[in-house]
Structure formats: structure tokens, C-alpha cells
Protein backbone atom coordinates (compact mmCIF):
# COMPACT_ATOMS: atom_id res chain seq x y z
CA UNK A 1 32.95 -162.26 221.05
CA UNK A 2 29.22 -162.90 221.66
CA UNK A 3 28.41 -166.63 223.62
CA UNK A 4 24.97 -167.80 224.68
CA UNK A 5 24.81 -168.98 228.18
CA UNK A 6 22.08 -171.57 229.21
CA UNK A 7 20.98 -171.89 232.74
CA UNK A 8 18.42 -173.72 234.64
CA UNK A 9 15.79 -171.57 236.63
CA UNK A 10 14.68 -173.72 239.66
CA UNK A 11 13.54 -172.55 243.07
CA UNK A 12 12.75 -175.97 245.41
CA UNK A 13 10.15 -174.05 247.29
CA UNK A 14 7.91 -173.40 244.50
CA UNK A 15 8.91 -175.92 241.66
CA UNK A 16 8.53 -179.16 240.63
CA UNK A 17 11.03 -179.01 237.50
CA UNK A 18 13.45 -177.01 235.85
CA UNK A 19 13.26 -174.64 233.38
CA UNK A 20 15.95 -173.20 231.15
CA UNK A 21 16.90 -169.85 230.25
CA UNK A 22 19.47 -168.63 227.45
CA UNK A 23 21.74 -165.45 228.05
CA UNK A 24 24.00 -163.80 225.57
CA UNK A 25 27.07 -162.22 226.81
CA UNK A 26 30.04 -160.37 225.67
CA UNK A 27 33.55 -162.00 226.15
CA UNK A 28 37.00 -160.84 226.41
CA UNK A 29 40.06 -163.38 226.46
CA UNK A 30 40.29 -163.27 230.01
CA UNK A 31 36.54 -163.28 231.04
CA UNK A 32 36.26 -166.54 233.51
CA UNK A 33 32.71 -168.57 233.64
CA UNK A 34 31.99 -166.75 237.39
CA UNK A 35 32.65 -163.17 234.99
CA UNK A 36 30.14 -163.99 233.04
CA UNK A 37 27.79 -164.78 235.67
CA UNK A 38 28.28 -161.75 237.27
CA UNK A 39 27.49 -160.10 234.13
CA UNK A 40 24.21 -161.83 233.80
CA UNK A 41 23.14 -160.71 237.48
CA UNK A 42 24.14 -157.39 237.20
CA UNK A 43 23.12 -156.42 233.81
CA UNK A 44 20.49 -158.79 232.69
CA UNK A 45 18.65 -160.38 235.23
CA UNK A 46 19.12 -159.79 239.05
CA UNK A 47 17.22 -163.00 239.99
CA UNK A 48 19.90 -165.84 239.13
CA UNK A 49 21.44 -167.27 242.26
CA UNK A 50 24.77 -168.94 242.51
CA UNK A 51 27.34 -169.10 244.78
CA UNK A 52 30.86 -166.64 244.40
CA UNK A 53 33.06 -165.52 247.23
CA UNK A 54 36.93 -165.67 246.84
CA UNK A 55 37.32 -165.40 243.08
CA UNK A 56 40.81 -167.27 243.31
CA UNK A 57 40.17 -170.65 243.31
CA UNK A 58 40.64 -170.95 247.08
CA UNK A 59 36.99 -171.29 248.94
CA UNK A 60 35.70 -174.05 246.56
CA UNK A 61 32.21 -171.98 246.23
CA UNK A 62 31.72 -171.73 242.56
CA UNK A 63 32.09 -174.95 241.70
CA UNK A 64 29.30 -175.75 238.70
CA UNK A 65 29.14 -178.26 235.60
CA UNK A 66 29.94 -176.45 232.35
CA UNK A 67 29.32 -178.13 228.90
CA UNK A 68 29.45 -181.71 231.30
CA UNK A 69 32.77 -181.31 233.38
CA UNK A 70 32.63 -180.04 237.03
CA UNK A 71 34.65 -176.86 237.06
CA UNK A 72 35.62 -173.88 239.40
CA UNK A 73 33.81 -171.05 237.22
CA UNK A 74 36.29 -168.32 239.17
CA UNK A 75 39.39 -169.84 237.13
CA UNK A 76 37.92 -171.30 233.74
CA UNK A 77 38.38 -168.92 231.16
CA UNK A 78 34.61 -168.69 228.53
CA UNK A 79 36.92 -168.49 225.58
CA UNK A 80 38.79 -171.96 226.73
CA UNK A 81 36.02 -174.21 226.63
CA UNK A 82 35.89 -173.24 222.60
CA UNK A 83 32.07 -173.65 222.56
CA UNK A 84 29.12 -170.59 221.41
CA UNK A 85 27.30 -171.58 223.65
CA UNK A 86 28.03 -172.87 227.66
CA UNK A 87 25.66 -174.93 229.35
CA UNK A 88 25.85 -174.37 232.56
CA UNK A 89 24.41 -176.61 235.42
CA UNK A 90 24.46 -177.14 239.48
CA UNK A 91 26.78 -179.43 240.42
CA UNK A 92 25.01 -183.14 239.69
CA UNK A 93 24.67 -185.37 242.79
CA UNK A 94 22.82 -182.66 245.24
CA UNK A 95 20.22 -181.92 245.82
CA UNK A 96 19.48 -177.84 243.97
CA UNK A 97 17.92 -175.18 246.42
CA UNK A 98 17.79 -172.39 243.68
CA UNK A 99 19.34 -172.04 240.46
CA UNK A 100 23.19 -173.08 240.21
CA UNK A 101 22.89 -173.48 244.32
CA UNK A 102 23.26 -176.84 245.52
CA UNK A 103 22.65 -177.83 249.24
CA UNK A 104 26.09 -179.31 250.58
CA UNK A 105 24.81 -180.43 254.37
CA UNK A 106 25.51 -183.74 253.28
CA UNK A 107 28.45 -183.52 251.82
CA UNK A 108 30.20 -181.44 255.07
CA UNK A 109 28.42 -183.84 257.25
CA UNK A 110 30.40 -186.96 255.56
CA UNK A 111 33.63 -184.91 256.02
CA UNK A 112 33.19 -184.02 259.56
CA UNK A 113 32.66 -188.08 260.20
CA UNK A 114 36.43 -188.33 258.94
CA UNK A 115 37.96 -186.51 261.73
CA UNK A 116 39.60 -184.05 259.61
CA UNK A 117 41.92 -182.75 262.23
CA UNK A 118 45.44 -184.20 263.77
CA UNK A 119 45.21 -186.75 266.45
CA UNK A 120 48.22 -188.04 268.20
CA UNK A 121 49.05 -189.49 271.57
CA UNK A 122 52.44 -188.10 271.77
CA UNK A 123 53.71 -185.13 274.11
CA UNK A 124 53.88 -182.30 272.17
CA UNK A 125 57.79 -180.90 271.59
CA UNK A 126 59.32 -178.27 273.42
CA UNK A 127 59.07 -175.98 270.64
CA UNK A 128 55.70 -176.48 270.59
CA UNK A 129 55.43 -177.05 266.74
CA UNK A 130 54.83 -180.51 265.41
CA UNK A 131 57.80 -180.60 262.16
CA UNK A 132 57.83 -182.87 258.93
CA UNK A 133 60.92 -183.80 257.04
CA UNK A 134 60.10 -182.69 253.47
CA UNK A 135 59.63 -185.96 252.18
CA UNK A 136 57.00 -186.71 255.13
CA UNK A 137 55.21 -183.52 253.75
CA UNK A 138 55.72 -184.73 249.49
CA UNK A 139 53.60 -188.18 251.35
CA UNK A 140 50.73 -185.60 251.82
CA UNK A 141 50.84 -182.27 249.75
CA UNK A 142 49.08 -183.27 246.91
CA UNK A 143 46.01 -184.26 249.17
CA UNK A 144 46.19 -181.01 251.62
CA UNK A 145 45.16 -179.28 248.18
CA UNK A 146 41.74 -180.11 248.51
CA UNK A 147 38.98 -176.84 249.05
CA UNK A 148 36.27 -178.99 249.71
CA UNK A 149 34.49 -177.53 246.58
CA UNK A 150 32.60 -180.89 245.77
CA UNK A 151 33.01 -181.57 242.34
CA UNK A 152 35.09 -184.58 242.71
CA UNK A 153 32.00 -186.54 244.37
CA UNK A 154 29.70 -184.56 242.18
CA UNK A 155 31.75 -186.55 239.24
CA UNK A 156 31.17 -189.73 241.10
CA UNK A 157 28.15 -191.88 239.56
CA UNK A 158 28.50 -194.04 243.02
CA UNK A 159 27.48 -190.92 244.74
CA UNK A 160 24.77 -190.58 242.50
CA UNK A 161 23.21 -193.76 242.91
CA UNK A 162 24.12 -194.54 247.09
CA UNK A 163 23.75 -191.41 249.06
CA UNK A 164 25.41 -193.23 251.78
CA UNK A 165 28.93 -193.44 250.46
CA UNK A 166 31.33 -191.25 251.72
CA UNK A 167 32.35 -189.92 248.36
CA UNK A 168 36.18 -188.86 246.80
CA UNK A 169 36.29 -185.84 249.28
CA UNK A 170 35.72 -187.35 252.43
CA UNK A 171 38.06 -190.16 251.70
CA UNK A 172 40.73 -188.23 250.55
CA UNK A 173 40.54 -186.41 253.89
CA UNK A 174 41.11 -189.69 255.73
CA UNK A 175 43.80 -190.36 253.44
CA UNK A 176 45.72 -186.97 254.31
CA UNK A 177 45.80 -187.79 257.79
CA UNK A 178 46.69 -191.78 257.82
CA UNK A 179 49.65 -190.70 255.16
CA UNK A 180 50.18 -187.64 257.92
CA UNK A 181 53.70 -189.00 259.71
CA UNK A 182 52.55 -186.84 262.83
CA UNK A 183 49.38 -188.82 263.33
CA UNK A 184 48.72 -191.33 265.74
CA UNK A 185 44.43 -192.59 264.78
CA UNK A 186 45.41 -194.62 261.96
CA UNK A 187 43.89 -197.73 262.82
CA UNK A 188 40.53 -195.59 264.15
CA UNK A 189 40.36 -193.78 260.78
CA UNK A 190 41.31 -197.24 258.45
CA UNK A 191 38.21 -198.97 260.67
CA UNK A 192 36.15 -195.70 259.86
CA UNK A 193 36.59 -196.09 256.41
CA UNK A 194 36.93 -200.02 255.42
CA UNK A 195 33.27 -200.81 254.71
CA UNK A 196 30.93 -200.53 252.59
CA UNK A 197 29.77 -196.75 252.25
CA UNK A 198 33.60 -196.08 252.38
CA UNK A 199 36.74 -197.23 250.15
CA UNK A 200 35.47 -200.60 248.89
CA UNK A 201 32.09 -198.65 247.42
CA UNK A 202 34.56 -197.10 244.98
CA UNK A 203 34.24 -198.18 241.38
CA UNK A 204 37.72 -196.97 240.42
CA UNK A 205 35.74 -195.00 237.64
CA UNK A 206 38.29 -191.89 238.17
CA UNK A 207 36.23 -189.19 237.40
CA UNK A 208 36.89 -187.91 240.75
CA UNK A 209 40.45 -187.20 239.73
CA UNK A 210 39.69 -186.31 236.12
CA UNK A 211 37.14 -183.12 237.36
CA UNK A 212 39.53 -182.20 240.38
CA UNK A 213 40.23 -178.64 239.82
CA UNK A 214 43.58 -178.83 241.92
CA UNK A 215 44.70 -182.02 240.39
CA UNK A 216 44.30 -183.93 243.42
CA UNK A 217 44.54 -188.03 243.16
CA UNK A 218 41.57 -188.53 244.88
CA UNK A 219 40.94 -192.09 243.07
CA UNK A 220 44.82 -193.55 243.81
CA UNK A 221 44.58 -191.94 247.16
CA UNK A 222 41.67 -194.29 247.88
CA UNK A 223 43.32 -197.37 246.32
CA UNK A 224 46.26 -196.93 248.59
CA UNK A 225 43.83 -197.05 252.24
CA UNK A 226 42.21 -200.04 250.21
CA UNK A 227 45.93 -201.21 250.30
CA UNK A 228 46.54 -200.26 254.16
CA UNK A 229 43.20 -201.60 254.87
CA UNK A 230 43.72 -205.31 253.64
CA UNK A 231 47.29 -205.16 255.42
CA UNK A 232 46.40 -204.30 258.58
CA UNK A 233 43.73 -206.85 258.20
CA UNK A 234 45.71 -209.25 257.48
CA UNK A 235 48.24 -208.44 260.52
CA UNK A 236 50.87 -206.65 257.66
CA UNK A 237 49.94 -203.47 258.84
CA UNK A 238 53.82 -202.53 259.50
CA UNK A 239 54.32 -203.31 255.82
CA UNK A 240 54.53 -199.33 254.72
CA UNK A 241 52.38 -198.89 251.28
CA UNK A 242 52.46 -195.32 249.92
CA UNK A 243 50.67 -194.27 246.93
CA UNK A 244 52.45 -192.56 243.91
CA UNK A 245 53.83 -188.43 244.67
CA UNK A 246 53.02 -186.64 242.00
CA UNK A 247 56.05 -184.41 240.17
CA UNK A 248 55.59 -181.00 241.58
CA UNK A 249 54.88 -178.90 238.60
């Protein structure tokens, strides 16, 4: 099976728009989005730039918008998305440096402002490893899924619009670790987050769950520090709120 592939040409150092170029490819069952890229730059036209690396869903590199959904191309399969012809776009919300390649600066630089790493004031044990019952670890399992690929705030029209606000990703990241029974910041990270270019910028639109490759909650997972937020606040903080965990499948 034959599809037509359209892709925007764009180098930021020497353009001022885009222009668009149509490839036709040969498909098997099997043959993923990323396959098909690779089959453009290494048959047909050497110059196209994206981004590939672990070709397993894991790094988050590939992520691109195909026919209007933000999608991993590794682990989308051509023949799925039942179209003759894929358009396929950077990732909306960055800004593009070439091609399909988007520059993600910002978004790392909102996720490093989240203290993604464990903080806690207590001794460490004896055995030297910090243990979780396995309902402690169901609390944050479905948010440890995240690979920072960036197509959940690439979904997010509030990103769009207010470069400012922390986005899906970074929240959920400050989510994992308040709902994390081994941390001890919770009140820093709930300050860090309850303003406006954090959880109450969010529109509840849900497109950050809908185009989350790994199924992540990203939208409920704000909701519930929205939750924690307004309890502390309000000097309820002990009251334990705990968003939804999802069946594992």
C-alpha cells in the first residue's frame, strides 16, 4: 500500500514561513509513522530533520502531530490512522528549529522548576532503600509513566496562548511527588504550583490526557493538587484527597 506523506520544510535560520512537501511511500502492516520517516531520509530526500532515538516508546523524542493528534511516531502504526495521505507536523506550541524539530528549552526549563526529584527530611533506613507498600506505589504509577515527550502541553491551547504556564507535564511531575508517600516538600511544591502560571491556569479542556501516549491523567492529576491546594489553604490540609487509580490494564 502506497500513502502520501506531507511535511513542512522550515529551517528558522533562513525562513520566514513554511513550505510543504508531499512524499509517497510504501507501507507494510507493521510500518510505524518514525518507519516511514526513515524511509523518506534514506531513500528520498536526505535533508528532512526530525528527531528518533529509542524506537520503543521510551525517550519521548519522536513525538509529532499526525492528521491533528500528538503522537509518538515510533509506536503508531501508518496503516492505523486509515488515511492516504498523513499530514505530518512539529509538535504545535514550540517554537520549530528545522523541519519536524521543535526547540524544548522551555519546556525542560518548566520541569526542572518542579523539583522533579525526592525530598524528605527523614533519616534514611538502615537498609538504605526508601520502600512503598503497593498501594502507596498504585497512588503514583500511573504518573511515573510520563517520558517527558511533550505532547500533552503541545495539546494544551493554554500553552499556546500563555507561554508562562507550566503546562500538563510539569504539573504532573509535581503531582508524582506530593502523591509520593516518601516525600516530605509537599507544602514547598503545593506553594510552587498554586498560582496563576500553575494549576488554576488550567482550563480543564483535557486534551492533555486525550493525546498522552502512555495514558497518563495528566488533567485529573491537576484537579486533585487544585484539591490539596484549597485544603491546605484553608487549614484542611490533613484531610487526605487522592485522585482516581486507574485499573491496571
Amino acid at each position: 500500500m502506497k500513502v502520501r506523506i506531507r511535511v513542512p520544510r522550515y529551517d528558522a535560520a533562513t525562513d520566514v514561513t513554511q513550505k510543504f512537501q508531499i512524499y509517497t511511500v510504501e507501507v507494510t502492516p507493521t510500518t510505524t509513522v518514525l518507519d516511514a520517516l526513515n524511509q523518506i531520509k534514506g531513500h528520498e530526500d536526505g535533508t528532512l530533520a526530525y528527531r528518533r532515538s529509542c524506537r520503543s516508546a521510551m525517550c519521548g523524542s519522536c513525538g509529532v502531530m499526525v492528521n491533528g493528534r500528538n503522537i509518538l511516531a515510533c509506536n503508531t502504526r501508518v496503516m492505523a490512522l486509515e488515511s492516504p495521505e498523513l499530514s505530518v507536523n512539529p509538535l504545535p506550541g514550540f517554537p520549530v528549529i528545522r523541519d519536524l524539530v521543535v526547540d524544548w528549552d522551555p519546556f525542560f526549563a518548566k520541569d526542572a522548576v518542579m523539583l522533579p526529584y525526592l525530598i524528605t527530611d527523614t533519616a534514611p533506613p538502615e537498609s538504605g532503600e526508601r520502600l512503598q507498600s503497593p498501594s502507596d506505589w498504585q497512588r503514583i504509577e500511573n504518573s511515573t509513566r510520563c517520558i517527558q515527550c511533550g505532547c500533552c502541553s503541545s495539546a494544551c491551547p493554554v500553552q499556546w496562548s500563555n507561554s508562562a504556564y507550566y503546562g500538563p507535564a510539569a504539573l504532573t511531575r509535581t503531582y508524582r511527588f506530593v502523591e509520593d508517600s516518601r516525600d516530605t516538600a509537599t507544602k514547598a511544591r503545593l506553594d510552587l504550583v498554586g498560582n496563576e502560571t500553575g494549576v488554576w491556569r488550567c482550563h480543564t479542556i483535557f486534551n492533555c490526557t486525550s493525546d498522552c501516549p502512555k495514558g497518563i491523567l495528566n488533567t485529573e492529576n491537576i484537579q486533585t493538587l487544585k484539591r490539596k491546594i484549597m485544603l491546605s489553604r484553608l487549614g484542611l490540609g490533613r484531610i487526605e484527597v487522592r485522585s482516581r487509580v486507574p485499573e491496571t490494564v
